[in-house]
C-alpha atoms as a PDB file:
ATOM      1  CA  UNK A   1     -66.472  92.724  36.993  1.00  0.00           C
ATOM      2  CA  UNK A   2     -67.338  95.885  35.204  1.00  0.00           C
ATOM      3  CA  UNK A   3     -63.840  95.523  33.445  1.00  0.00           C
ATOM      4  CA  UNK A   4     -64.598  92.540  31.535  1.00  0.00           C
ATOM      5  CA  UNK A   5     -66.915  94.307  29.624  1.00  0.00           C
ATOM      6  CA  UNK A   6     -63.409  96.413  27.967  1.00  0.00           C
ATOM      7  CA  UNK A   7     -61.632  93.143  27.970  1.00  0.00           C
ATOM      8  CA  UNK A   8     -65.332  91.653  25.666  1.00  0.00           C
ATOM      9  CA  UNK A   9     -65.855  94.614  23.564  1.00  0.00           C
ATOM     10  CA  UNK A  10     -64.841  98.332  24.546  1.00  0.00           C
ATOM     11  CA  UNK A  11     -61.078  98.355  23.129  1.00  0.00           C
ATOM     12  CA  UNK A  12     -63.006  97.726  19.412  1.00  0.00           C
ATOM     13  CA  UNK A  13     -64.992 100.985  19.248  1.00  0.00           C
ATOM     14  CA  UNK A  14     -61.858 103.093  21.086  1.00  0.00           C
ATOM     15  CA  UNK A  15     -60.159 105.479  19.423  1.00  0.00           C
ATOM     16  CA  UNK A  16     -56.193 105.192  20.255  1.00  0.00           C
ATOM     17  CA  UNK A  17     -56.136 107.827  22.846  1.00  0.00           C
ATOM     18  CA  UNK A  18     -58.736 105.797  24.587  1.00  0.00           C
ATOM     19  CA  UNK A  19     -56.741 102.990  24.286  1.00  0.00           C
ATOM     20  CA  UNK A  20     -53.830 104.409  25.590  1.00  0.00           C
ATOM     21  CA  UNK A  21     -55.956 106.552  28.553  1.00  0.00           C
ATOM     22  CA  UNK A  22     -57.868 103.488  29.454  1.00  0.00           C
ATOM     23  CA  UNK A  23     -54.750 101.273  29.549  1.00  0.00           C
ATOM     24  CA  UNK A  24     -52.915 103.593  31.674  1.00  0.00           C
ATOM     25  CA  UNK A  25     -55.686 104.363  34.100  1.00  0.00           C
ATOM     26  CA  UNK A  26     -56.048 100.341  34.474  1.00  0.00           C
ATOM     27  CA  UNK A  27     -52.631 100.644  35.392  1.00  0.00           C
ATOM     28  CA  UNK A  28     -52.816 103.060  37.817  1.00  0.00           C
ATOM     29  CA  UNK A  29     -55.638 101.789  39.762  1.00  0.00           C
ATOM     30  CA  UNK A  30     -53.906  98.600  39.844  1.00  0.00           C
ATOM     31  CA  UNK A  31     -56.326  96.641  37.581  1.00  0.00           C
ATOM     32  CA  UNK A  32     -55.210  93.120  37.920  1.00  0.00           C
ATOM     33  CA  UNK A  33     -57.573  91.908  34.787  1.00  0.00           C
ATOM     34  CA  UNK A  34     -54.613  90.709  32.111  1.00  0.00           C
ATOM     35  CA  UNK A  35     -57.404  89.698  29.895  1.00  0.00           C
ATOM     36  CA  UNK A  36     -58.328  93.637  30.334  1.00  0.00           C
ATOM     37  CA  UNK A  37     -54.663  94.554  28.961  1.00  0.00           C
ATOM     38  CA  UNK A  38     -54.716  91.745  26.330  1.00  0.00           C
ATOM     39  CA  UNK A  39     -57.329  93.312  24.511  1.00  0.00           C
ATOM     40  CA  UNK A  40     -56.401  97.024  25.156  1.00  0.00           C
ATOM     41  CA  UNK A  41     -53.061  95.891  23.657  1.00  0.00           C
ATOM     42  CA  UNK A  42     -54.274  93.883  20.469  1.00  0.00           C
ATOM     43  CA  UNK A  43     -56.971  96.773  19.788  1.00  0.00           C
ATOM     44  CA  UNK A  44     -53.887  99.265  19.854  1.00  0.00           C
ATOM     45  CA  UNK A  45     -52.180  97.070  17.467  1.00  0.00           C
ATOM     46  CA  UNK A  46     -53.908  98.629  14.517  1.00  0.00           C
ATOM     47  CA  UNK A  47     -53.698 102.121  16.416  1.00  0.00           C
ATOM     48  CA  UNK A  48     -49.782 102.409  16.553  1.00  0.00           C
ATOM     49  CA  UNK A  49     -49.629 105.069  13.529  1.00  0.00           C
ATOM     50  CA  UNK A  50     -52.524 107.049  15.322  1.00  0.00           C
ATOM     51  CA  UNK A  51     -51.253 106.819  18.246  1.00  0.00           C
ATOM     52  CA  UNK A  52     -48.804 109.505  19.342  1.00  0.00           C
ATOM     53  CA  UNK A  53     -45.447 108.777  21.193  1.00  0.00           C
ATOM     54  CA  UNK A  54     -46.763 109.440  24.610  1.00  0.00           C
ATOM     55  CA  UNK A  55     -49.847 107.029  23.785  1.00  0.00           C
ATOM     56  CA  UNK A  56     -47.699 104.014  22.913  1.00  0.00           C
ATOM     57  CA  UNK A  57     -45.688 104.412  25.770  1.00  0.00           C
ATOM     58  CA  UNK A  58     -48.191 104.592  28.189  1.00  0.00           C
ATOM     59  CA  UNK A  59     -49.539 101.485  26.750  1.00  0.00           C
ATOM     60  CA  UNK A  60     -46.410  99.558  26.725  1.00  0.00           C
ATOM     61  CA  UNK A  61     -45.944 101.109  30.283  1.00  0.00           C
ATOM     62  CA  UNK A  62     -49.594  99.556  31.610  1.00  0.00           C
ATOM     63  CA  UNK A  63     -48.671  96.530  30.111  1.00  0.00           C
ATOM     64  CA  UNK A  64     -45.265  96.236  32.340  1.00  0.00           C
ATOM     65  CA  UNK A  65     -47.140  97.740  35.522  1.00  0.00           C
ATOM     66  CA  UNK A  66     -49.295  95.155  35.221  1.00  0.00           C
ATOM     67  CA  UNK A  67     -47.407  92.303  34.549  1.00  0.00           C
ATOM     68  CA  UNK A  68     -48.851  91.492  31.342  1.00  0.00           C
ATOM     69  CA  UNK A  69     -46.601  90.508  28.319  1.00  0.00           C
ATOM     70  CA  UNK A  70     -48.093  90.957  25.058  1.00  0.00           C
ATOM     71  CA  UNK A  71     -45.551  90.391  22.450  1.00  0.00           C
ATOM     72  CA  UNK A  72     -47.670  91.252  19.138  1.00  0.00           C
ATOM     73  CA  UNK A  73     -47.540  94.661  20.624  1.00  0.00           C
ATOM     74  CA  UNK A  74     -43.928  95.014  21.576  1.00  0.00           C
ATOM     75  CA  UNK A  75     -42.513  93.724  18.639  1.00  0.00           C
ATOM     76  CA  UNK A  76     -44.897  96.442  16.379  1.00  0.00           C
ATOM     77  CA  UNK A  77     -43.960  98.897  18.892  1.00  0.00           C
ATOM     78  CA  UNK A  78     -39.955  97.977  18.239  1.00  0.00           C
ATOM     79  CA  UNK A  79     -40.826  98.452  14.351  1.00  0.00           C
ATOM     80  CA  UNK A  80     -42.469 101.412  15.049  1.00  0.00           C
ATOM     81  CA  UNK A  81     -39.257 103.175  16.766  1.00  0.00           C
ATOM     82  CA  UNK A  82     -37.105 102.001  14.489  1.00  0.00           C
ATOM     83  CA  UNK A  83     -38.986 104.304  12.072  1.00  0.00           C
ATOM     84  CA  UNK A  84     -37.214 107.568  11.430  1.00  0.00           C
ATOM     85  CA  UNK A  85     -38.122 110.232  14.165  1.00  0.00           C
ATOM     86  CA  UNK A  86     -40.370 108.395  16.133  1.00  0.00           C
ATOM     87  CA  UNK A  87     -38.284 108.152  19.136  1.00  0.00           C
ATOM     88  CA  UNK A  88     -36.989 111.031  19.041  1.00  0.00           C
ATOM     89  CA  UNK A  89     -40.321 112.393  19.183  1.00  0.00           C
ATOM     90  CA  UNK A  90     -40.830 110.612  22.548  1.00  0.00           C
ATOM     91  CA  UNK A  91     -39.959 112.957  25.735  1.00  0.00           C
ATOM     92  CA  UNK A  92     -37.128 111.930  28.227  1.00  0.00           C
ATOM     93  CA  UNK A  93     -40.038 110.244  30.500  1.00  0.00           C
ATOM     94  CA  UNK A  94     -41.429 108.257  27.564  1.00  0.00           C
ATOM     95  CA  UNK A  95     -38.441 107.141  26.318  1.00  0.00           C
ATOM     96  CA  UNK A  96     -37.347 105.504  29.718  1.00  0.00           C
ATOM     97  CA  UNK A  97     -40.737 104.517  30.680  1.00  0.00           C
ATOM     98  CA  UNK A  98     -40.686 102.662  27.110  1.00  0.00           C
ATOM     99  CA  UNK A  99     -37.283 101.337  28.242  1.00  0.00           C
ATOM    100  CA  UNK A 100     -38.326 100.444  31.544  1.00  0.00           C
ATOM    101  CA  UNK A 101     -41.361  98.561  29.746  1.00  0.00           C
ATOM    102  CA  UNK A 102     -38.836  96.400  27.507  1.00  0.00           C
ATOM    103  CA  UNK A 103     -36.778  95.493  30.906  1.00  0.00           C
ATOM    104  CA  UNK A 104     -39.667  94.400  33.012  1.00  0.00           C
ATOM    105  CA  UNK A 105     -41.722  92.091  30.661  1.00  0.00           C
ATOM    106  CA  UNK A 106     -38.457  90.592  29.901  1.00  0.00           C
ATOM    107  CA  UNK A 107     -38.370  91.723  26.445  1.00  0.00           C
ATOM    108  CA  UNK A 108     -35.016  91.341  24.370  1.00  0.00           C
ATOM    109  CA  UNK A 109     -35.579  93.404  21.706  1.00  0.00           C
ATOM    110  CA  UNK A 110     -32.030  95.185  20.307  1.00  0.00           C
ATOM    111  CA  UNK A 111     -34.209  97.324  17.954  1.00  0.00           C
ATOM    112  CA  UNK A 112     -36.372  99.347  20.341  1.00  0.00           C
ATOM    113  CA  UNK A 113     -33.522  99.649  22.828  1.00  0.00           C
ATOM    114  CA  UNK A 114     -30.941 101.257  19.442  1.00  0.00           C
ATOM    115  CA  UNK A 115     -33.637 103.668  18.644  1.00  0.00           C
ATOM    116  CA  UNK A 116     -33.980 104.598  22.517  1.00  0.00           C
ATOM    117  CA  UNK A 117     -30.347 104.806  22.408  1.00  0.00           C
ATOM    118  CA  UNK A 118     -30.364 107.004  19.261  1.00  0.00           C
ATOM    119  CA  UNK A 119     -32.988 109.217  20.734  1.00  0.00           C
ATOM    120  CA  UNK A 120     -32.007 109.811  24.002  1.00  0.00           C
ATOM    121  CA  UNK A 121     -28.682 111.593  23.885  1.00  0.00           C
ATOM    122  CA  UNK A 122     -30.946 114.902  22.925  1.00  0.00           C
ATOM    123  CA  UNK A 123     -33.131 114.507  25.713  1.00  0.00           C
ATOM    124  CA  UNK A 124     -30.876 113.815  28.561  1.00  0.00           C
ATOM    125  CA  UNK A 125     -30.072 117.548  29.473  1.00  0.00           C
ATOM    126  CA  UNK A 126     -34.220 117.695  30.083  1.00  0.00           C
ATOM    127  CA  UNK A 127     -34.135 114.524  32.034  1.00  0.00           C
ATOM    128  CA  UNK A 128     -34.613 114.393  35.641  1.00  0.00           C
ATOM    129  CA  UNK A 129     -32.838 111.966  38.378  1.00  0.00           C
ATOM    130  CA  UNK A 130     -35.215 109.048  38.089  1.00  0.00           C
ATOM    131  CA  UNK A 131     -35.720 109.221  34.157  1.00  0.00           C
ATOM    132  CA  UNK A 132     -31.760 108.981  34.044  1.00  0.00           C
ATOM    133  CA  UNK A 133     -31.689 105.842  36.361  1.00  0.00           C
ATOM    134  CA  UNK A 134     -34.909 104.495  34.515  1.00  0.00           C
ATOM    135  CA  UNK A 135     -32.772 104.613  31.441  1.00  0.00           C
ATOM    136  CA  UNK A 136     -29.676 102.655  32.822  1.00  0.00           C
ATOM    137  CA  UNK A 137     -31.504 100.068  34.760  1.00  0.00           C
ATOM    138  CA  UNK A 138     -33.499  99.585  31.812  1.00  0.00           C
ATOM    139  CA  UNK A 139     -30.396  98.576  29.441  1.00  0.00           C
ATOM    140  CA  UNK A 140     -28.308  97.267  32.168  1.00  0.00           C
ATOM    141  CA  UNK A 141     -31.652  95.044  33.401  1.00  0.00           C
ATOM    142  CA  UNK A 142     -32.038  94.117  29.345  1.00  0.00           C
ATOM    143  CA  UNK A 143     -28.233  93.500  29.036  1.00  0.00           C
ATOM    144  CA  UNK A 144     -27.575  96.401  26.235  1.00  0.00           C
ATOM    145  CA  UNK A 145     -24.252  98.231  26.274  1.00  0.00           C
ATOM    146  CA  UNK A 146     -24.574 101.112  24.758  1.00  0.00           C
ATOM    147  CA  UNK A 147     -21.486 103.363  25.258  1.00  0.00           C
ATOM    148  CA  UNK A 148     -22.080 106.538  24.117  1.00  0.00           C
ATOM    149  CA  UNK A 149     -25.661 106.241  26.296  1.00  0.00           C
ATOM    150  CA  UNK A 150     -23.945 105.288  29.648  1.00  0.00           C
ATOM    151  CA  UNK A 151     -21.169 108.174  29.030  1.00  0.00           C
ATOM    152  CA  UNK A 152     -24.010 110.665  28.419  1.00  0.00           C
ATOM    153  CA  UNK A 153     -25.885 109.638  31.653  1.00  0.00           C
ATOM    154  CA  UNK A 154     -22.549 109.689  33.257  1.00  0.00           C
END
């Protein structure tokens, strides 16, 4: 298909917005190429400092919408928002679309879900109904108890 031509060679020459627009617009049409994802998510590997909050999370969001678990990247994204401010410079939809991310590929990974946790009491006034619930399926679904998180969505 034409998609095996970004799985062969696009992701390369991307920049990391077009890694992160092409991986979420896979995702949305319901590209069901994981080889497609694979190599969207190993050319963002070297991307993840250009890349800007939104475009990491749509990229680990793609990855979970499509079934496709691609450790390399999770664990660098993990690192990545362990990093001072860089979850907290995710929005209330990023941060539990990150979440939700983690919970679906099956992803254990206390790190990402403490920064999350860090990050998120500052963003739940702007949250809506389903980024709230996205948040405490996502820790609940991943097994992380994170008191002062569930009190604030309380």
């Amino acid at each position: 298909s034409g998609l095996d031509v970004v799985a062969d060679s696009v992701p390369q020459a991307m920049t990391a917005q077009q890694l992160s627009s092409t991986a979420w617009a896979c995702a949305t049409l319901n590209v069901n190429t994981p080889a497609t994802y694979e190599a969207l998510a190993n050319a963002a590997l070297g991307t993840l400092d250009e890349l800007g909050p939104r475009g990491f999370s749509n990229i680990a969001w793609a990855l979970a919408t499509a079934g496709v678990r691609e450790d390399r990247f999770m664990e660098k994204l993990s690192k990545a928002l362990a990093e001072p401010d860089r979850a907290e410079a995710l929005s209330a939809q990023a941060l539990a679309n990150t979440c939700w991310a983690y919970a679906t590929l099956g992803v254990r990974d206390p790190t990402a879900f403490a920064a999350v946790a860090r990050a998120a009491p500052g963003r739940l006034a702007r949250c809506d109904e389903r980024d709230l619930a996205t948040l405490a399926w996502s820790f609940a679904v991943a097994g992380v108890a994170n008191k002062g998180l569930f009190a604030a969505v309380a």
